[in-house]
PDB file of N, CA and C in Angstrom:
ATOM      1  N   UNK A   1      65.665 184.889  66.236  1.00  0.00           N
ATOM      2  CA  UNK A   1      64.749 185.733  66.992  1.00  0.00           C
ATOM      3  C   UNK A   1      64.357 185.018  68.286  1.00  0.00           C
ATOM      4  N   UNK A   2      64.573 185.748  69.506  1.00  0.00           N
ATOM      5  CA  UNK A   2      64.070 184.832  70.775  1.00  0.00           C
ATOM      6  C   UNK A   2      62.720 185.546  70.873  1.00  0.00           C
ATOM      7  N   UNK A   3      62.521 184.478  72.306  1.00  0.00           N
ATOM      8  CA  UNK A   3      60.669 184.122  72.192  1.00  0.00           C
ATOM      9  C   UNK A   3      60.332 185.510  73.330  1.00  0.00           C
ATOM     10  N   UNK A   4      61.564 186.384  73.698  1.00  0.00           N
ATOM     11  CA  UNK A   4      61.027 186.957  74.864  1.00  0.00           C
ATOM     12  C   UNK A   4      62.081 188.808  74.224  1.00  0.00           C
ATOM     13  N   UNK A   5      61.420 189.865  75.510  1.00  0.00           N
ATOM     14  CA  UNK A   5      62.205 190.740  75.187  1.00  0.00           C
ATOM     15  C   UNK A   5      63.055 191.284  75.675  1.00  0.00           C
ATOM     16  N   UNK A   6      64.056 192.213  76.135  1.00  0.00           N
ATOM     17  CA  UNK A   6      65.396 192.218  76.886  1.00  0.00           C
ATOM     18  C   UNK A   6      64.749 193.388  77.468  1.00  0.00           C
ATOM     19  N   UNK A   7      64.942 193.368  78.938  1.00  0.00           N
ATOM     20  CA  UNK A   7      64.713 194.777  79.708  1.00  0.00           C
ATOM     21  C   UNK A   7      65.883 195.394  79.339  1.00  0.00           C
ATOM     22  N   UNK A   8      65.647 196.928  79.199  1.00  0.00           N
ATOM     23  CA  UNK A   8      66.508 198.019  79.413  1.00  0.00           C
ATOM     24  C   UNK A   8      66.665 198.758  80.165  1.00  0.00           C
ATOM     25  N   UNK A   9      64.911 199.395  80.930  1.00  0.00           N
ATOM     26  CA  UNK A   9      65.118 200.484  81.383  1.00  0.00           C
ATOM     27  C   UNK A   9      65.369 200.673  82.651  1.00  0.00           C
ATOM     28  N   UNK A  10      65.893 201.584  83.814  1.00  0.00           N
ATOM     29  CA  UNK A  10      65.886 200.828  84.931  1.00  0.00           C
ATOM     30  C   UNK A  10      64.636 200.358  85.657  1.00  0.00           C
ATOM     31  N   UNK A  11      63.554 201.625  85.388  1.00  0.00           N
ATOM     32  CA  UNK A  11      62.512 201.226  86.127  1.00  0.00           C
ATOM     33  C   UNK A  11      61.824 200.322  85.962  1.00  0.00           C
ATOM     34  N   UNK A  12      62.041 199.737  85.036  1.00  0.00           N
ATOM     35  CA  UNK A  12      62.028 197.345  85.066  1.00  0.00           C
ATOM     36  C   UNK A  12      62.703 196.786  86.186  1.00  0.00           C
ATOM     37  N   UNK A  13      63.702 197.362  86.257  1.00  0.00           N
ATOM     38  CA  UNK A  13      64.980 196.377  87.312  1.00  0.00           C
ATOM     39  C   UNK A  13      64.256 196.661  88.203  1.00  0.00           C
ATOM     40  N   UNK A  14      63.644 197.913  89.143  1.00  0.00           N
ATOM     41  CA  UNK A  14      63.944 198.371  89.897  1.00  0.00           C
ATOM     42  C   UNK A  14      62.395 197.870  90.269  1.00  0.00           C
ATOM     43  N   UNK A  15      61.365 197.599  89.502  1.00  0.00           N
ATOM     44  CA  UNK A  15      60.288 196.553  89.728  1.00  0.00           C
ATOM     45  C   UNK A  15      60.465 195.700  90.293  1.00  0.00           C
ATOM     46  N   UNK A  16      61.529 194.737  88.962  1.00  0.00           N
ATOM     47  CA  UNK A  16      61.337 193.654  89.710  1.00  0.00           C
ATOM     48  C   UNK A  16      62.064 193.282  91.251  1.00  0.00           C
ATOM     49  N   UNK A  17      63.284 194.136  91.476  1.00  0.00           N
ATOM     50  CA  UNK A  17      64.186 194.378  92.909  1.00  0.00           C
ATOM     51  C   UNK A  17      62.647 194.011  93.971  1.00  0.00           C
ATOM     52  N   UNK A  18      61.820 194.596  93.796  1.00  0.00           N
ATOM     53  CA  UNK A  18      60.588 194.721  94.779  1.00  0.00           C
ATOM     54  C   UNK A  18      59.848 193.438  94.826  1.00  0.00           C
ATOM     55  N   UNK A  19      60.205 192.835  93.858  1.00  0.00           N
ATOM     56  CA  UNK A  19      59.126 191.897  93.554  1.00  0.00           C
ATOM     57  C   UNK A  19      60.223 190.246  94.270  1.00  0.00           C
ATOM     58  N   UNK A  20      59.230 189.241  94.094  1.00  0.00           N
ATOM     59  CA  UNK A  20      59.814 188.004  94.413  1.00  0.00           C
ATOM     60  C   UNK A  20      61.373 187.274  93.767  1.00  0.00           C
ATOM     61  N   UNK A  21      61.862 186.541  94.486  1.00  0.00           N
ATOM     62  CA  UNK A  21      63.393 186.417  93.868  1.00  0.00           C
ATOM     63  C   UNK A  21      63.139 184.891  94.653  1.00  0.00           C
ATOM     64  N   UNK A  22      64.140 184.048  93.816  1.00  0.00           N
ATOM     65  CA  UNK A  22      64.522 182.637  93.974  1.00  0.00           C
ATOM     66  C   UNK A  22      66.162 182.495  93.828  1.00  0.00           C
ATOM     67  N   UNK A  23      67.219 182.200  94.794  1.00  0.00           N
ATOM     68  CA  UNK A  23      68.031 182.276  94.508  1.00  0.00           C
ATOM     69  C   UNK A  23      68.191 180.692  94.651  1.00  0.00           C
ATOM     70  N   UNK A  24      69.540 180.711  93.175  1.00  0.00           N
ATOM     71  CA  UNK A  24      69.661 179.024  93.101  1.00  0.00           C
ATOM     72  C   UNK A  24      71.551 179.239  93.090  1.00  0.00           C
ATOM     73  N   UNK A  25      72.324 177.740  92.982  1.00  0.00           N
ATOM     74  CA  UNK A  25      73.594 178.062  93.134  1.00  0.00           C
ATOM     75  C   UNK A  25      74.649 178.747  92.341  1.00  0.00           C
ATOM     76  N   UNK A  26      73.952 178.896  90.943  1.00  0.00           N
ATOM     77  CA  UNK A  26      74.525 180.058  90.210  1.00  0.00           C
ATOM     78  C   UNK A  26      74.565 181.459  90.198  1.00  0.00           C
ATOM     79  N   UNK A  27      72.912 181.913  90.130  1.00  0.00           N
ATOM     80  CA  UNK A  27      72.472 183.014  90.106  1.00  0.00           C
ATOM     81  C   UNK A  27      71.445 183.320  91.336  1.00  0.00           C
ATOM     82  N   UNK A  28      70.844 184.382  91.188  1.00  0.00           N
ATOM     83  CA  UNK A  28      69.531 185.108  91.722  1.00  0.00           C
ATOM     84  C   UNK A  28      68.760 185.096  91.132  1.00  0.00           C
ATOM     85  N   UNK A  29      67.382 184.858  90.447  1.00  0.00           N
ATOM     86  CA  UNK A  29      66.673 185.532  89.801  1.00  0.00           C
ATOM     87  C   UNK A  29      65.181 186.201  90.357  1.00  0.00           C
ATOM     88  N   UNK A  30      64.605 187.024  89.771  1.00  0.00           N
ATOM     89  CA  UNK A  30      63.521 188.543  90.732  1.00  0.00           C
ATOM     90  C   UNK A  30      62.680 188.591  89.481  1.00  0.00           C
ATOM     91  N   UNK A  31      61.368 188.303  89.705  1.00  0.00           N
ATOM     92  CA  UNK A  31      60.528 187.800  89.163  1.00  0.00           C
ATOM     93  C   UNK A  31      58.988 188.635  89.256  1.00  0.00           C
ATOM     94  N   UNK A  32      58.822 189.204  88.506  1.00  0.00           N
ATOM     95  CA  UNK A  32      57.189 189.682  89.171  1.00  0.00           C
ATOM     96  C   UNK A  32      56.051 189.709  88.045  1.00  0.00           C
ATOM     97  N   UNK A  33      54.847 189.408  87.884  1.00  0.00           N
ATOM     98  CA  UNK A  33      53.752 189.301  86.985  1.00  0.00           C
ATOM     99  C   UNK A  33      53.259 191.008  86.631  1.00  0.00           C
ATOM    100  N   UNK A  34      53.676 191.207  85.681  1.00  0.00           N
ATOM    101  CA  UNK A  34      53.119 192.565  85.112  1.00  0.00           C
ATOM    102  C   UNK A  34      51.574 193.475  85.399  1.00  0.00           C
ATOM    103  N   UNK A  35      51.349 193.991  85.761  1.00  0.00           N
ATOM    104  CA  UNK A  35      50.178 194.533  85.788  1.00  0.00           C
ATOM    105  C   UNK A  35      49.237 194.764  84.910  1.00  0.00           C
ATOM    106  N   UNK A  36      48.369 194.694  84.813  1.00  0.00           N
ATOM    107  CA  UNK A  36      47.160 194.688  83.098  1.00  0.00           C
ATOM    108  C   UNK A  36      47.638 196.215  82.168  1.00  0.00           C
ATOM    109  N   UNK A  37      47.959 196.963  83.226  1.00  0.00           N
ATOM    110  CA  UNK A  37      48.582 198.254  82.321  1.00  0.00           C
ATOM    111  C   UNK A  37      49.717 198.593  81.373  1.00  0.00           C
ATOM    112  N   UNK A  38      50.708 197.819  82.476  1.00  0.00           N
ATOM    113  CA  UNK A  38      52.184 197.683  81.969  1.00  0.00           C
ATOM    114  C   UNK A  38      52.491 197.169  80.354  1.00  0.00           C
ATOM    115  N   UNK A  39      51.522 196.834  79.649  1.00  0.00           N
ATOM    116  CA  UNK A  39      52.565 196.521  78.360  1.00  0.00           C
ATOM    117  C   UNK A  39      51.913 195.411  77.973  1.00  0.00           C
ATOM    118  N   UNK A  40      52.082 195.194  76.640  1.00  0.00           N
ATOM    119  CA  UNK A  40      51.788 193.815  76.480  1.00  0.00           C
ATOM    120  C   UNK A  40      51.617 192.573  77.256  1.00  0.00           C
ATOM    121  N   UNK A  41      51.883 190.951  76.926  1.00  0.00           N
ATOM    122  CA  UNK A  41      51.879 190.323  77.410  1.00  0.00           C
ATOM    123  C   UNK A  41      53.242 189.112  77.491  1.00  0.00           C
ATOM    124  N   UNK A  42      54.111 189.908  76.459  1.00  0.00           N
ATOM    125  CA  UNK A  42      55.435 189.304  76.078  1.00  0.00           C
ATOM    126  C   UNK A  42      56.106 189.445  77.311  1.00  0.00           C
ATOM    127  N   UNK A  43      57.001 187.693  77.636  1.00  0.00           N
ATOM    128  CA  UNK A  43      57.476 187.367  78.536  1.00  0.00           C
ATOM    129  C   UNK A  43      59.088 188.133  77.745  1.00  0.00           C
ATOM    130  N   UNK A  44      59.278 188.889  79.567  1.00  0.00           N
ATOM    131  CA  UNK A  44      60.694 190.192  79.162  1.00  0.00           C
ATOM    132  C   UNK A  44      61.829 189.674  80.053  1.00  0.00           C
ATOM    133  N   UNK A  45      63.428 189.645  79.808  1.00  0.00           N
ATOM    134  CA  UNK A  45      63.728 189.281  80.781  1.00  0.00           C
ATOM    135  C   UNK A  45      65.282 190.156  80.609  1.00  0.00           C
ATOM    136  N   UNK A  46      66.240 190.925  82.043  1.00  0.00           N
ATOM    137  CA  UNK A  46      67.003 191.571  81.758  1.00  0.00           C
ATOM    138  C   UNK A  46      68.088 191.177  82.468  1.00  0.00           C
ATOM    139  N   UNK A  47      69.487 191.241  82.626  1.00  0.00           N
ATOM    140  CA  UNK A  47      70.564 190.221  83.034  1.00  0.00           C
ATOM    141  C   UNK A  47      71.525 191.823  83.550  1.00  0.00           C
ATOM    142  N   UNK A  48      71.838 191.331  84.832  1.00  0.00           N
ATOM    143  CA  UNK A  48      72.701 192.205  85.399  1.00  0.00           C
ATOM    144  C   UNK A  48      73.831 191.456  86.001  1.00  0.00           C
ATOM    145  N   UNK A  49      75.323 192.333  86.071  1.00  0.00           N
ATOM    146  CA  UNK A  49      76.163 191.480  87.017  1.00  0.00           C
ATOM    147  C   UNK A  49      77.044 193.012  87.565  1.00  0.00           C
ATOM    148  N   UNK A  50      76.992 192.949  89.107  1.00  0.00           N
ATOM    149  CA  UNK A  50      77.525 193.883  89.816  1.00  0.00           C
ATOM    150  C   UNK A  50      79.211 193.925  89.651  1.00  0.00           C
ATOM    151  N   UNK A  51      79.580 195.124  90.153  1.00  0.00           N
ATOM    152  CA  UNK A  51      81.162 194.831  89.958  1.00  0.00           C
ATOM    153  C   UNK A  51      81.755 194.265  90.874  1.00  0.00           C
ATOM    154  N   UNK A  52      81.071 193.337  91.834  1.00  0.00           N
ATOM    155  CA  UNK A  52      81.262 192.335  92.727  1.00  0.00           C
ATOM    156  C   UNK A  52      81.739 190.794  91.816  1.00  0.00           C
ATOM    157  N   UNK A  53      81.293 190.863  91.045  1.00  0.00           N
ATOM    158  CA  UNK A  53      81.388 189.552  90.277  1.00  0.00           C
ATOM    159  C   UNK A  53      82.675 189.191  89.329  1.00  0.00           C
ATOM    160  N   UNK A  54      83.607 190.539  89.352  1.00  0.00           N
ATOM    161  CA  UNK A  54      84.734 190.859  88.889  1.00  0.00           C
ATOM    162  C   UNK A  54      84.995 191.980  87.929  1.00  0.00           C
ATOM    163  N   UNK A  55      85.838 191.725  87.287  1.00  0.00           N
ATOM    164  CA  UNK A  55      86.530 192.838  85.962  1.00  0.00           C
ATOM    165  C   UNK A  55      85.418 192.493  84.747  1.00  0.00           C
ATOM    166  N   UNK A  56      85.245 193.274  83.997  1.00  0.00           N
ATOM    167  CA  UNK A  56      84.388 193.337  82.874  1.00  0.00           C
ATOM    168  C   UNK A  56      84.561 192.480  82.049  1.00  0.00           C
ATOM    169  N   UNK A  57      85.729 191.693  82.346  1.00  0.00           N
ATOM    170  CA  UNK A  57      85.853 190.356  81.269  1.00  0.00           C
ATOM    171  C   UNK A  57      84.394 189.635  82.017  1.00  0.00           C
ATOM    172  N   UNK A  58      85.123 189.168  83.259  1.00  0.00           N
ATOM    173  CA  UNK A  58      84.374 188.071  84.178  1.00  0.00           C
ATOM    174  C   UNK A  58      82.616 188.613  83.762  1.00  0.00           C
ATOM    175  N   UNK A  59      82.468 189.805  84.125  1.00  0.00           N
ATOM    176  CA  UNK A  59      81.028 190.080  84.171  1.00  0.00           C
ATOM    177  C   UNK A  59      80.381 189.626  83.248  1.00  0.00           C
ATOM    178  N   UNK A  60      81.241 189.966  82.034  1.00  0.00           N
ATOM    179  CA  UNK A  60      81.107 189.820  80.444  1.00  0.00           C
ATOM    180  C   UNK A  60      80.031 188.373  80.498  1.00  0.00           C
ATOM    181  N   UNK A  61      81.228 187.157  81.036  1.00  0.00           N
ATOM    182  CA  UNK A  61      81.449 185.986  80.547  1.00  0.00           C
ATOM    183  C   UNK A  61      80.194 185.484  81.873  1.00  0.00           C
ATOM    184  N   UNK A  62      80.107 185.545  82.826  1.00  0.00           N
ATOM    185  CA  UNK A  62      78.997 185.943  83.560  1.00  0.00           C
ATOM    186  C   UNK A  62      77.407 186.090  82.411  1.00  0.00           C
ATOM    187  N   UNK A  63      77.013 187.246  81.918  1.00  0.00           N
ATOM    188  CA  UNK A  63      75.923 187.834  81.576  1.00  0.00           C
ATOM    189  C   UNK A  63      75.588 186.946  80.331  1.00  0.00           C
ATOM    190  N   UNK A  64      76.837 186.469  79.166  1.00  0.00           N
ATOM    191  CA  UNK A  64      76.507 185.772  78.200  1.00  0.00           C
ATOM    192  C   UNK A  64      75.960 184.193  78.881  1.00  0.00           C
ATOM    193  N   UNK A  65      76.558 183.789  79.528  1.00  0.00           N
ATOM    194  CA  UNK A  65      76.352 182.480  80.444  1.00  0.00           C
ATOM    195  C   UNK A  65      74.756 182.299  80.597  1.00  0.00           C
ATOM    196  N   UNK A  66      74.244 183.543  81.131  1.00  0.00           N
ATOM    197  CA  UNK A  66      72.889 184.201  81.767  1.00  0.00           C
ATOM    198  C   UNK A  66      72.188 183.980  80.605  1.00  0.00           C
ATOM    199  N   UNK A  67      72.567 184.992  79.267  1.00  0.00           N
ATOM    200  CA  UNK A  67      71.683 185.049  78.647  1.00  0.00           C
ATOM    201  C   UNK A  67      71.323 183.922  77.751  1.00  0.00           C
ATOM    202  N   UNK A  68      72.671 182.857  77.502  1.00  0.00           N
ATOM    203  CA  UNK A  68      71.985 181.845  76.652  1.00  0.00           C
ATOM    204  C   UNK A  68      71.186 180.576  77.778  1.00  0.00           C
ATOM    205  N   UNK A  69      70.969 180.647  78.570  1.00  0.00           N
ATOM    206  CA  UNK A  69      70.539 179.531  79.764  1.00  0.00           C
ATOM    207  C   UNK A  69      69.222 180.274  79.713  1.00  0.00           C
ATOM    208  N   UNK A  70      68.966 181.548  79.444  1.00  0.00           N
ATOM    209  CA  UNK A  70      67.806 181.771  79.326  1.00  0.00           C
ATOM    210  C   UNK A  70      67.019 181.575  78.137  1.00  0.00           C
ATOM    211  N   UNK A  71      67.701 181.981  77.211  1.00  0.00           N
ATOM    212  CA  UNK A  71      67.262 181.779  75.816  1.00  0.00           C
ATOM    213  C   UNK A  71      66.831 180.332  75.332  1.00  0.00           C
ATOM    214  N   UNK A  72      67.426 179.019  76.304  1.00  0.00           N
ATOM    215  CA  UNK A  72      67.199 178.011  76.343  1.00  0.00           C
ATOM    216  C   UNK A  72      65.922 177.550  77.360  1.00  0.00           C
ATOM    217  N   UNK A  73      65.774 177.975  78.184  1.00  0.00           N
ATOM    218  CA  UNK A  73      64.995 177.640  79.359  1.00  0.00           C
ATOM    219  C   UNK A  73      63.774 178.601  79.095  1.00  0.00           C
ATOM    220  N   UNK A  74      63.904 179.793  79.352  1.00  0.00           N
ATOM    221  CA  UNK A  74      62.696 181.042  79.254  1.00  0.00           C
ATOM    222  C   UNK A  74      61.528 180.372  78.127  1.00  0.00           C
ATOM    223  N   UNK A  75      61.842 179.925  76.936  1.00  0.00           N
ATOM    224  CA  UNK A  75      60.448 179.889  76.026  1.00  0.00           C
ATOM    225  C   UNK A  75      59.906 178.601  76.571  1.00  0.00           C
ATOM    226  N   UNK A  76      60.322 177.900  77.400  1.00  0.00           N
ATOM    227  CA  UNK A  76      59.338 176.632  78.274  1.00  0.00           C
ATOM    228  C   UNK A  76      58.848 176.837  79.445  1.00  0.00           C
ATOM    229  N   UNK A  77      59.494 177.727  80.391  1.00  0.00           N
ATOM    230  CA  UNK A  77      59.669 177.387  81.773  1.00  0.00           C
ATOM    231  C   UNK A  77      59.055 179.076  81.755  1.00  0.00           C
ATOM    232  N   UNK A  78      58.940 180.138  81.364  1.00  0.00           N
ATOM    233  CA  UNK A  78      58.993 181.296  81.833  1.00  0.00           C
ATOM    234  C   UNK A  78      57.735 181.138  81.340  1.00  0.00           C
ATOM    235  N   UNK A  79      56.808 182.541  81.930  1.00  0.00           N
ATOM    236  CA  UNK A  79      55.364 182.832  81.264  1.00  0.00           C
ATOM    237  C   UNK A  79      55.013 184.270  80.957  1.00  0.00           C
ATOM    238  N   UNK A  80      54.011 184.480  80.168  1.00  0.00           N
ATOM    239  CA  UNK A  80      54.255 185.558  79.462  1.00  0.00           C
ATOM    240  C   UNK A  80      53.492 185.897  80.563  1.00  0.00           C
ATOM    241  N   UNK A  81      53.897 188.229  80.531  1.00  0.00           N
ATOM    242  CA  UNK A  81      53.311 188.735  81.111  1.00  0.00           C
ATOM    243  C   UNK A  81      54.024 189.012  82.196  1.00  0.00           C
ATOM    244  N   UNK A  82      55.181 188.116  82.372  1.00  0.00           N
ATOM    245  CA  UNK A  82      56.052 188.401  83.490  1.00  0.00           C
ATOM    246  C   UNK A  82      57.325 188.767  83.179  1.00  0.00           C
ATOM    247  N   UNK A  83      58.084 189.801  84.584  1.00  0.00           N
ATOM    248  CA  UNK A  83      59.624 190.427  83.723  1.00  0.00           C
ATOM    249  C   UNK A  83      60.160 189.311  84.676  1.00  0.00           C
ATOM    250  N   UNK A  84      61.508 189.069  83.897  1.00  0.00           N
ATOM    251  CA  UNK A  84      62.589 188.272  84.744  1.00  0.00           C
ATOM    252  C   UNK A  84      63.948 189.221  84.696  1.00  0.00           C
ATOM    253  N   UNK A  85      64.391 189.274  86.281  1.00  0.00           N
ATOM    254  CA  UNK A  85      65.858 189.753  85.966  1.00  0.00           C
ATOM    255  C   UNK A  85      67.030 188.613  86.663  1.00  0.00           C
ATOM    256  N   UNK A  86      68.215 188.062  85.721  1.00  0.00           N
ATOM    257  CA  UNK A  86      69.038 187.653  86.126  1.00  0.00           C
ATOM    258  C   UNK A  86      70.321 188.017  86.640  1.00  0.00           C
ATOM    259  N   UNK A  87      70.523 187.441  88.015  1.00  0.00           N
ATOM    260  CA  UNK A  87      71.998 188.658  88.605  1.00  0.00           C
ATOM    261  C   UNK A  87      72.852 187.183  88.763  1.00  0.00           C
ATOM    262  N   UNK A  88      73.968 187.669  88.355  1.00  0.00           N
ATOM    263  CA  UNK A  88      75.412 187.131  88.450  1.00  0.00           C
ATOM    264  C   UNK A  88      75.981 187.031  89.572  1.00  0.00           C
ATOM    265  N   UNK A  89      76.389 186.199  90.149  1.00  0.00           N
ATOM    266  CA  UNK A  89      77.102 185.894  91.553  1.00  0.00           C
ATOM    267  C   UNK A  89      78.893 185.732  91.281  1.00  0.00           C
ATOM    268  N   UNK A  90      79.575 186.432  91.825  1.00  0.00           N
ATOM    269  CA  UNK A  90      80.606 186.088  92.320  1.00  0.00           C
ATOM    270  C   UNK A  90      81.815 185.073  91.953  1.00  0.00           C
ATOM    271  N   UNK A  91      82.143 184.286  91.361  1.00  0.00           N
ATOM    272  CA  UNK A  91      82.553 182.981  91.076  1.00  0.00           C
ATOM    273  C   UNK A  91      82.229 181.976  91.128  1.00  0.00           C
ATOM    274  N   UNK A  92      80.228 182.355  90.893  1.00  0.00           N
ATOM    275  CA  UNK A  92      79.752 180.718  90.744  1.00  0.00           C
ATOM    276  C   UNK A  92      79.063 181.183  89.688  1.00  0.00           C
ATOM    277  N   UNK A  93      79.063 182.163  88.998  1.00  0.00           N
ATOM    278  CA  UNK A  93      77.587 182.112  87.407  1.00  0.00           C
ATOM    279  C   UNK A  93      78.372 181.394  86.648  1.00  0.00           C
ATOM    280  N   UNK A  94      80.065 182.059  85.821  1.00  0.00           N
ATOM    281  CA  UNK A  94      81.062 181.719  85.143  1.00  0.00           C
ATOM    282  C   UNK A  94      81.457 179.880  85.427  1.00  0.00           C
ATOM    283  N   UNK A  95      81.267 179.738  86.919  1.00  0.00           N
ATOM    284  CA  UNK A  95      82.371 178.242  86.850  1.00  0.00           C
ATOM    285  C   UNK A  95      81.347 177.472  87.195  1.00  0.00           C
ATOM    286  N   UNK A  96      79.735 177.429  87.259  1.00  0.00           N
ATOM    287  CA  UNK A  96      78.741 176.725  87.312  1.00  0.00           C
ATOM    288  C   UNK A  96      78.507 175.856  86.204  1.00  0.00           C
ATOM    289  N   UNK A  97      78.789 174.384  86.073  1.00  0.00           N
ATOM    290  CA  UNK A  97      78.617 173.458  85.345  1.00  0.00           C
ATOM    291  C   UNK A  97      77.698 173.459  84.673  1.00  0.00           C
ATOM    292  N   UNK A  98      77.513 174.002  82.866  1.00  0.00           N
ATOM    293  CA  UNK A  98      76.051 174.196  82.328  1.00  0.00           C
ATOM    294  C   UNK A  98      75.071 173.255  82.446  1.00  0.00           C
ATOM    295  N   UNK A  99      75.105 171.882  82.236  1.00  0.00           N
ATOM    296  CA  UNK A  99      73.749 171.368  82.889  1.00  0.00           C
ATOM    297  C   UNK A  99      73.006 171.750  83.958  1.00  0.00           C
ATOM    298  N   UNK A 100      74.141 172.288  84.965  1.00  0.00           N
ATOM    299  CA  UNK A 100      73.646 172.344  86.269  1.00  0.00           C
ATOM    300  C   UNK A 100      72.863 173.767  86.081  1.00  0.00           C
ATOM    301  N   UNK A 101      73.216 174.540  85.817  1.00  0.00           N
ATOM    302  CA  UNK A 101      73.064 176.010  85.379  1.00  0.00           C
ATOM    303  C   UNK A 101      71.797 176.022  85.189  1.00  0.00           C
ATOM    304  N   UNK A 102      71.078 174.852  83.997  1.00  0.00           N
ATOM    305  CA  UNK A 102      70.181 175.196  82.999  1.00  0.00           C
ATOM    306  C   UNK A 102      68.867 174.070  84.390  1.00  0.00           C
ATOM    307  N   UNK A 103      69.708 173.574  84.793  1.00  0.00           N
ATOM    308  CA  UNK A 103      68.928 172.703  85.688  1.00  0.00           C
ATOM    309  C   UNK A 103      68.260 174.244  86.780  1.00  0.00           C
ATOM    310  N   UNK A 104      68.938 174.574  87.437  1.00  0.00           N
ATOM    311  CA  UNK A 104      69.383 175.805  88.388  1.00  0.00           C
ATOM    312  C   UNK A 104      67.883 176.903  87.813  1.00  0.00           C
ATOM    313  N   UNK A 105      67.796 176.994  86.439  1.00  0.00           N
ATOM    314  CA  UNK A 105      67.250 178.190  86.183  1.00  0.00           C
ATOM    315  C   UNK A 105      65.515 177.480  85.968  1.00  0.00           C
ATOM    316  N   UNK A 106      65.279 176.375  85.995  1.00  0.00           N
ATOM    317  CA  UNK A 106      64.341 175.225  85.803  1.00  0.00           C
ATOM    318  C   UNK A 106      63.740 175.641  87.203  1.00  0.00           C
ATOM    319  N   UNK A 107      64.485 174.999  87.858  1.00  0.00           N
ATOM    320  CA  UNK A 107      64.046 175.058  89.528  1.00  0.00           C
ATOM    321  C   UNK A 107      63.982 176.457  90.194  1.00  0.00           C
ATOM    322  N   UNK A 108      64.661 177.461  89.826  1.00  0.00           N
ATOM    323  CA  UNK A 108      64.280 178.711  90.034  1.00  0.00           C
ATOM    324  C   UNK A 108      63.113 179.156  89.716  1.00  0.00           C
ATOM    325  N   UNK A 109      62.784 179.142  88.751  1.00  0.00           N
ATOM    326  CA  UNK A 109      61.175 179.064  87.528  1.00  0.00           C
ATOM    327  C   UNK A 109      60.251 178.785  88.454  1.00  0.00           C
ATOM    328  N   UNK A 110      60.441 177.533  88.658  1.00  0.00           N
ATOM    329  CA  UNK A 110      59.151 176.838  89.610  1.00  0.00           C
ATOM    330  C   UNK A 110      58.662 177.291  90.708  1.00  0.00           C
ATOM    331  N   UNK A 111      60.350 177.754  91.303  1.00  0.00           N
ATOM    332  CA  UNK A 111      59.793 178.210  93.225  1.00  0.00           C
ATOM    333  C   UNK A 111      59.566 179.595  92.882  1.00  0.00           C
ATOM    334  N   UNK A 112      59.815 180.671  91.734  1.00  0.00           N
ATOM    335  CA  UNK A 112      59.245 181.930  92.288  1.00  0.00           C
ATOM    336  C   UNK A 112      58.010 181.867  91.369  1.00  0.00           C
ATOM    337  N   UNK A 113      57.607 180.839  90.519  1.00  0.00           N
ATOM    338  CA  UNK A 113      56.147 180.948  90.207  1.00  0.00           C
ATOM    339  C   UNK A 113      55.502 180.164  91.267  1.00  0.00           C
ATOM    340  N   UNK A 114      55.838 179.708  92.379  1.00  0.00           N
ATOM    341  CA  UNK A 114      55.047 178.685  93.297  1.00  0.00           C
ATOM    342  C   UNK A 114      54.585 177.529  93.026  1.00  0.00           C
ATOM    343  N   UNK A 115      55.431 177.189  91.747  1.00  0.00           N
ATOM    344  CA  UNK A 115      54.887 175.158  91.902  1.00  0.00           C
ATOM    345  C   UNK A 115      55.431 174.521  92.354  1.00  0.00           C
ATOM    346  N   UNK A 116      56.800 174.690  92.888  1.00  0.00           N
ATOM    347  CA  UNK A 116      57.256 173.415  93.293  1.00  0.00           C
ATOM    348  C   UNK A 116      56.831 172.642  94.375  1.00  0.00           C
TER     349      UNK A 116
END
């Protein structure tokens, strides 16, 4: 069971599109603090990859990449109350060295919550 919940709908994405983004050398990620109305307080987070990023294998292998770097990182580094969406780049999510990746999504964290 992970510590967070998976966006589905679009009008999540399409939140957070509006909201703040940190791009690092793997990914993008678009970040925004929920409103007192919106929902609980469970930290949500949803993973997209355009058909820029290749054939549905690549995207595939792309989005799983995404989602376990989050599943690793998100229950330390993320905070509840906020949605996260992760977007896939091109031929760097897939061939991005996982330390670096998990490093990548650390330092993303920080600059669109403003600590670094």
């Amino acid at each position: 069971m992970s510590s967070y919940e998976i966006l589905t709908e679009r009008r999540d994405f399409l939140r957070a599109a509006k909201a703040s983004h940190a791009r690092a050398p793997g990914f993008v990620i678009q970040g925004r603090r929920r409103a007192a109305g919106e929902g609980d307080s469970a930290l949500r987070v949803g993973f997209t990859c355009s058909k820029k990023v290749g054939n549905a294998v690549a995207r595939n292998r792309a989005k799983r990449r995404l989602r376990e770097a989050a599943r690793e990182v998100l229950p330390q580094a993320g905070k509840p109350g906020w949605d996260y969406v992760l977007i896939g780049l091109h031929g760097k999510t897939a061939a991005r060295p996982w330390p670096l990746l998990l490093e990548d999504l650390r330092a993303a964290l920080l600059r669109l919550h403003g600590t670094s």
